[in-house]
Protein backbone atom coordinates (compact mmCIF):
# COMPACT_ATOMS: atom_id res chain seq x y z
CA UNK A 1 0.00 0.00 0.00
CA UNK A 2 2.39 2.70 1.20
CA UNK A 3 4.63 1.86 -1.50
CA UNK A 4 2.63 1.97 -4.35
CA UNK A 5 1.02 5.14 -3.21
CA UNK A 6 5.50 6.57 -3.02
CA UNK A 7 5.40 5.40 -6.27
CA UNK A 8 2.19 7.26 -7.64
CA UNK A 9 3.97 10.12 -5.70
CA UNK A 10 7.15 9.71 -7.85
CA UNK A 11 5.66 9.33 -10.89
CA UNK A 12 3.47 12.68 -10.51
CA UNK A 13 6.89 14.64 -9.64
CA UNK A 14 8.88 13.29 -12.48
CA UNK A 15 5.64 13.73 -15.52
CA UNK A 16 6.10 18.08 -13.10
CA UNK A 17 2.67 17.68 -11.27
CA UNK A 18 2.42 18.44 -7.35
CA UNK A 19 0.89 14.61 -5.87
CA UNK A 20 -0.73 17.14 -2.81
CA UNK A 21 -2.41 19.05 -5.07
CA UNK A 22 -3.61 16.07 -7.23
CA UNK A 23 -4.59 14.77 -4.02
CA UNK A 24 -6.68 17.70 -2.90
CA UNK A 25 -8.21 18.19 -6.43
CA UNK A 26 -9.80 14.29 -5.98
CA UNK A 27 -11.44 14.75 -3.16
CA UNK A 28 -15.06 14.47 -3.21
CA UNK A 29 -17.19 17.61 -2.71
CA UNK A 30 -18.99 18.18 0.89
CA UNK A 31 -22.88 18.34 1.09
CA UNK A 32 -22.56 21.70 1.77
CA UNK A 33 -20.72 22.65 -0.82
CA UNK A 34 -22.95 20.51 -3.29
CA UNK A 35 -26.17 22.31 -1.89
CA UNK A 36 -24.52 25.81 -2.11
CA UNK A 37 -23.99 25.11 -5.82
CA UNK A 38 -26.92 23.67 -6.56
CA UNK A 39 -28.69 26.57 -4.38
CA UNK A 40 -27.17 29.11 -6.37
CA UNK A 41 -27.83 27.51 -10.08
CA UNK A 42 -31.55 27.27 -8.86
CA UNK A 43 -32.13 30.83 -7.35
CA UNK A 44 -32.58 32.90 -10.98
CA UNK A 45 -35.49 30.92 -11.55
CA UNK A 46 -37.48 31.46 -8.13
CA UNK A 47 -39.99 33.99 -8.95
CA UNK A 48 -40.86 34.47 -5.14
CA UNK A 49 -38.39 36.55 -3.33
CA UNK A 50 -39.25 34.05 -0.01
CA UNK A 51 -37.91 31.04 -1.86
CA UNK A 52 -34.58 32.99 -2.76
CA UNK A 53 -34.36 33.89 0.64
């Protein structure tokens, strides 16, 4: 396990990519940032100002 992950790590540095920021990129998103997202692609089309709210 550990070594194939120093491996991965290797590889990344020697094709120039950062393996932390690769890392960080994957991770999945949080619920709250998924319903932030979502909140703000659905608000244009809320015609009542109580739904926006």
């Amino acid at each position: 396990m550990a070594r194939d992950r120093a491996m991965e790590a290797r590889r990344l540095i020697a094709e120039g990519e950062d393996p932390i920021t690769k890392k960080q990129q994957a991770k999945p998103k949080t619920f709250r940032e998924a319903a932030l997202e979502l909140i703000a692609s659905k608000r244009p089309g809320w015609k009542n100002a109580k739904h926006a709210a």
